[in-house]
C-alpha atoms as a PDB file:
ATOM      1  CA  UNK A   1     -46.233 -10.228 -39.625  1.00  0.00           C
ATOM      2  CA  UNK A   2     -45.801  -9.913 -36.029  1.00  0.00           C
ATOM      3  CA  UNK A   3     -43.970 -12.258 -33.566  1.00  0.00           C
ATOM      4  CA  UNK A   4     -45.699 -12.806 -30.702  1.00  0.00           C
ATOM      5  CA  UNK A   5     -43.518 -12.106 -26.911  1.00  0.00           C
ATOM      6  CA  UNK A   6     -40.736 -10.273 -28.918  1.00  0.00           C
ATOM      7  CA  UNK A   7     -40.119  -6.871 -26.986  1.00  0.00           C
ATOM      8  CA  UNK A   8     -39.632  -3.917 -29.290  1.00  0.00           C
ATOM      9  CA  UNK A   9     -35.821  -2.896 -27.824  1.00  0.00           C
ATOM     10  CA  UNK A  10     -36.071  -0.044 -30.085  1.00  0.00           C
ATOM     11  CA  UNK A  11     -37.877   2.471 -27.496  1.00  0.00           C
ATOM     12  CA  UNK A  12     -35.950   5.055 -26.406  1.00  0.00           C
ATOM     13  CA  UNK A  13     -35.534   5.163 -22.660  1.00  0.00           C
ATOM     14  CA  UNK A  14     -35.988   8.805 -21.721  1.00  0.00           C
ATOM     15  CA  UNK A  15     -33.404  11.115 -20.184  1.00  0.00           C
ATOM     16  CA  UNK A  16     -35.023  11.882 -17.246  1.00  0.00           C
ATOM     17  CA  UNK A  17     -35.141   7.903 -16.555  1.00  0.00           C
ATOM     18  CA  UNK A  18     -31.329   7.691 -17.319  1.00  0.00           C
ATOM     19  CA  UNK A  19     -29.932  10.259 -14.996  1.00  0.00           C
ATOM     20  CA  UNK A  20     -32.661   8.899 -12.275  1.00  0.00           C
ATOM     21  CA  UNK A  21     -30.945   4.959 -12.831  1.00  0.00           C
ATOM     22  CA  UNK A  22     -27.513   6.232 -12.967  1.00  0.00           C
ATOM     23  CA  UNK A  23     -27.881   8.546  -9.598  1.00  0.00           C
ATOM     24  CA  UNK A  24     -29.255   5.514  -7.836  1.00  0.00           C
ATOM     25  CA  UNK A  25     -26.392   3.319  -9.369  1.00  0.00           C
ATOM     26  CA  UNK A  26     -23.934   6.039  -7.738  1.00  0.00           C
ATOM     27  CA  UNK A  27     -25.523   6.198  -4.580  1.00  0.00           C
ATOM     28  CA  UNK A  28     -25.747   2.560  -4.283  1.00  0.00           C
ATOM     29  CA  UNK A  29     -21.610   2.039  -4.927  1.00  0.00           C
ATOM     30  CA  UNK A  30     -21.153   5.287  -2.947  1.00  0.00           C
ATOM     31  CA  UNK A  31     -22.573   3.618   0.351  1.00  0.00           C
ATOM     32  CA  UNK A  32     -20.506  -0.036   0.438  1.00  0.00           C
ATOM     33  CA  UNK A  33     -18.211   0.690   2.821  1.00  0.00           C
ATOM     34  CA  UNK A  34     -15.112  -1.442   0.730  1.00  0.00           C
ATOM     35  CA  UNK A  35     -15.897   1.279  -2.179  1.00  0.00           C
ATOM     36  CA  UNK A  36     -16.506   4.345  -0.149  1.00  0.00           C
ATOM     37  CA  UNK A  37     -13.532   4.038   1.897  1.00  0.00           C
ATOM     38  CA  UNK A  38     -11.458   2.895  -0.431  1.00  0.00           C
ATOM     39  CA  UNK A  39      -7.704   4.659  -0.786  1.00  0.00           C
ATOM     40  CA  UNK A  40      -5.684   2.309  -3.610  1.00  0.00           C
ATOM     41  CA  UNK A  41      -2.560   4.762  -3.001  1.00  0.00           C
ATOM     42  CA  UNK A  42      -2.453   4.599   0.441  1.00  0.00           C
ATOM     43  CA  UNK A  43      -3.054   0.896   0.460  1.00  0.00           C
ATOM     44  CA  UNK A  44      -0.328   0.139  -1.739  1.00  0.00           C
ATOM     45  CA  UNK A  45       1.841   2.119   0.372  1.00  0.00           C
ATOM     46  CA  UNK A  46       1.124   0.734   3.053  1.00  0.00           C
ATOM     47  CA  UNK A  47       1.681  -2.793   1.498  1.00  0.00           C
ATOM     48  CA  UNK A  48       5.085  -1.576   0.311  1.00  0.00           C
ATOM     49  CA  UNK A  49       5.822  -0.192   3.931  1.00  0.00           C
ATOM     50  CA  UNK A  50       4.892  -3.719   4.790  1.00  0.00           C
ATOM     51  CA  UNK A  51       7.318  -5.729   2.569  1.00  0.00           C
ATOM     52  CA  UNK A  52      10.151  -3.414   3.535  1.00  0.00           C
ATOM     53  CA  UNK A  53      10.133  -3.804   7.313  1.00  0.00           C
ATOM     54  CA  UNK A  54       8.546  -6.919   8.274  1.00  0.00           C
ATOM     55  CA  UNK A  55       9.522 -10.799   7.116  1.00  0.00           C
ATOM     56  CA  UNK A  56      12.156 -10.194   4.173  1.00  0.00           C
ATOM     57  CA  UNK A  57      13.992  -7.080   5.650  1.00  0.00           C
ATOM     58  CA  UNK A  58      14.443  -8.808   9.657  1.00  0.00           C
ATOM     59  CA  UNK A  59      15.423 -11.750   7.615  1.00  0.00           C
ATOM     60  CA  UNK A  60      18.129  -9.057   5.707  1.00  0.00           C
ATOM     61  CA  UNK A  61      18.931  -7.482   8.790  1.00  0.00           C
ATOM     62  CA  UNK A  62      19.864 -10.860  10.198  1.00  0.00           C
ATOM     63  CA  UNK A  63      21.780 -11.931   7.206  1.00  0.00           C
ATOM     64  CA  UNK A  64      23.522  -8.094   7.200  1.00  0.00           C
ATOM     65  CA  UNK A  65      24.857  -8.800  11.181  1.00  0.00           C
ATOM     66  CA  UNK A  66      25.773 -12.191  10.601  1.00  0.00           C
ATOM     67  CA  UNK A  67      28.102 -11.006   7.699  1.00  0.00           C
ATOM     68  CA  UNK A  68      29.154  -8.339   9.802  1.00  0.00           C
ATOM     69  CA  UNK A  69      29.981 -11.129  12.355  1.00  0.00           C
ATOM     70  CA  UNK A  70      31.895 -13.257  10.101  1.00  0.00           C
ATOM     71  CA  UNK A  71      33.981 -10.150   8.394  1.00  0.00           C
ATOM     72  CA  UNK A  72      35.204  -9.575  12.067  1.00  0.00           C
ATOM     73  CA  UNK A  73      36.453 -13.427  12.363  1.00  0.00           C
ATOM     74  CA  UNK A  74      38.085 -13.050   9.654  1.00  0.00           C
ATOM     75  CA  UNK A  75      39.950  -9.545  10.654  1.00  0.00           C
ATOM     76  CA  UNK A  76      38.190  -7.516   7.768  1.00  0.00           C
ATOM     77  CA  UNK A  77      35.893  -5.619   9.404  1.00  0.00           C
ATOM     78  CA  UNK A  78      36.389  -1.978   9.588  1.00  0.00           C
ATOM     79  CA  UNK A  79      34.628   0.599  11.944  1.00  0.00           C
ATOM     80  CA  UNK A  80      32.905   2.353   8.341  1.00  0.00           C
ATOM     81  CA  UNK A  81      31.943  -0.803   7.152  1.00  0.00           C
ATOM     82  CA  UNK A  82      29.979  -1.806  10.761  1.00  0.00           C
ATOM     83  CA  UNK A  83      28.285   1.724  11.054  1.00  0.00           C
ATOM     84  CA  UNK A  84      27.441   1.503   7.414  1.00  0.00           C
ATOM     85  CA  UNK A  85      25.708  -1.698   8.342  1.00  0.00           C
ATOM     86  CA  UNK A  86      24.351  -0.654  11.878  1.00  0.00           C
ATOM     87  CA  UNK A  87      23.077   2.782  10.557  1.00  0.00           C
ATOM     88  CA  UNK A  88      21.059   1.052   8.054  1.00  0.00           C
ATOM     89  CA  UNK A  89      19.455  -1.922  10.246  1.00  0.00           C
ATOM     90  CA  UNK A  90      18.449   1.290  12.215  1.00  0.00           C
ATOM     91  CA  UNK A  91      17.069   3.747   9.392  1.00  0.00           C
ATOM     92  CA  UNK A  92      15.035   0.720   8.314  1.00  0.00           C
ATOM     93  CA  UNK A  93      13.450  -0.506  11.326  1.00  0.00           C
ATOM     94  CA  UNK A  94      13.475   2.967  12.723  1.00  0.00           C
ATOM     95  CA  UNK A  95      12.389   4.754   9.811  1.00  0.00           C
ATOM     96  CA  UNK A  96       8.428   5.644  11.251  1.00  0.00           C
ATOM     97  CA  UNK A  97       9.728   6.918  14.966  1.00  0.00           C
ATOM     98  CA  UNK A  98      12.534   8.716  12.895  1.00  0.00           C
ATOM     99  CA  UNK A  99       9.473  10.097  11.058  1.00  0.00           C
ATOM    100  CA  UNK A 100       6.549  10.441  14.083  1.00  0.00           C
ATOM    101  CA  UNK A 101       9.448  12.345  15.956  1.00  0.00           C
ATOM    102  CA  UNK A 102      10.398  14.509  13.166  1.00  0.00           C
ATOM    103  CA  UNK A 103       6.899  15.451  12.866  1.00  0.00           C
ATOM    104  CA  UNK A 104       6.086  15.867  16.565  1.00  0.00           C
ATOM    105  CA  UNK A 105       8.865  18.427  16.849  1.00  0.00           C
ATOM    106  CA  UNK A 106       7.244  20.443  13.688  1.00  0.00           C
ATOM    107  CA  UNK A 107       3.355  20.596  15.171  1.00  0.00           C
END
């Protein structure tokens, strides 16, 4: 007995067709631009570049000098504690003209 508008899903699709679908499945991710640009490594560094130097570290910085401040009101500051603190604001913040001058003197 045969049911009527029931597809037979047992056909085999043939190779040919296959490799045609899944080319124009590749070229059609290939060509959005979100996908075809895409770097997830250089993103994330980027994002982690991001976190380090912008809104949490200036707040850190801040916090850093105004400890700095306070050990010197109360006499405990010492000249390697202050550079320790000052050379490290400054590696931070600095850290990419450190790096674009480092590699303007090499090329």
């Amino acid at each position: 007995m045969e049911k009527i508008g029931v597809v037979d899903n047992k056909k085999e699709v043939s190779k040919a067709r296959q490799a045609i679908a899944t080319l124009w499945l590749f070229l059609g991710i290939m060509f959005i631009p979100s996908v075809a640009f895409a770097n997830p490594i250089a993103d994330g560094v980027d994002w982690l570049l991001d976190l380090l130097t912008n809104g949490i570290a200036r707040s850190v910085a801040i916090i850093a000098i105004v400890v700095l401040g306070y050990m010197a009101w109360a006499g405990r500051l010492t000249g390697e504690a202050a550079v320790k603190f000052i050379g490290g604001i400054v590696l931070v913040f600095g850290g990419a003209a450190i790096v674009d001058l480092i590699i303007a003197a090499v090329s």
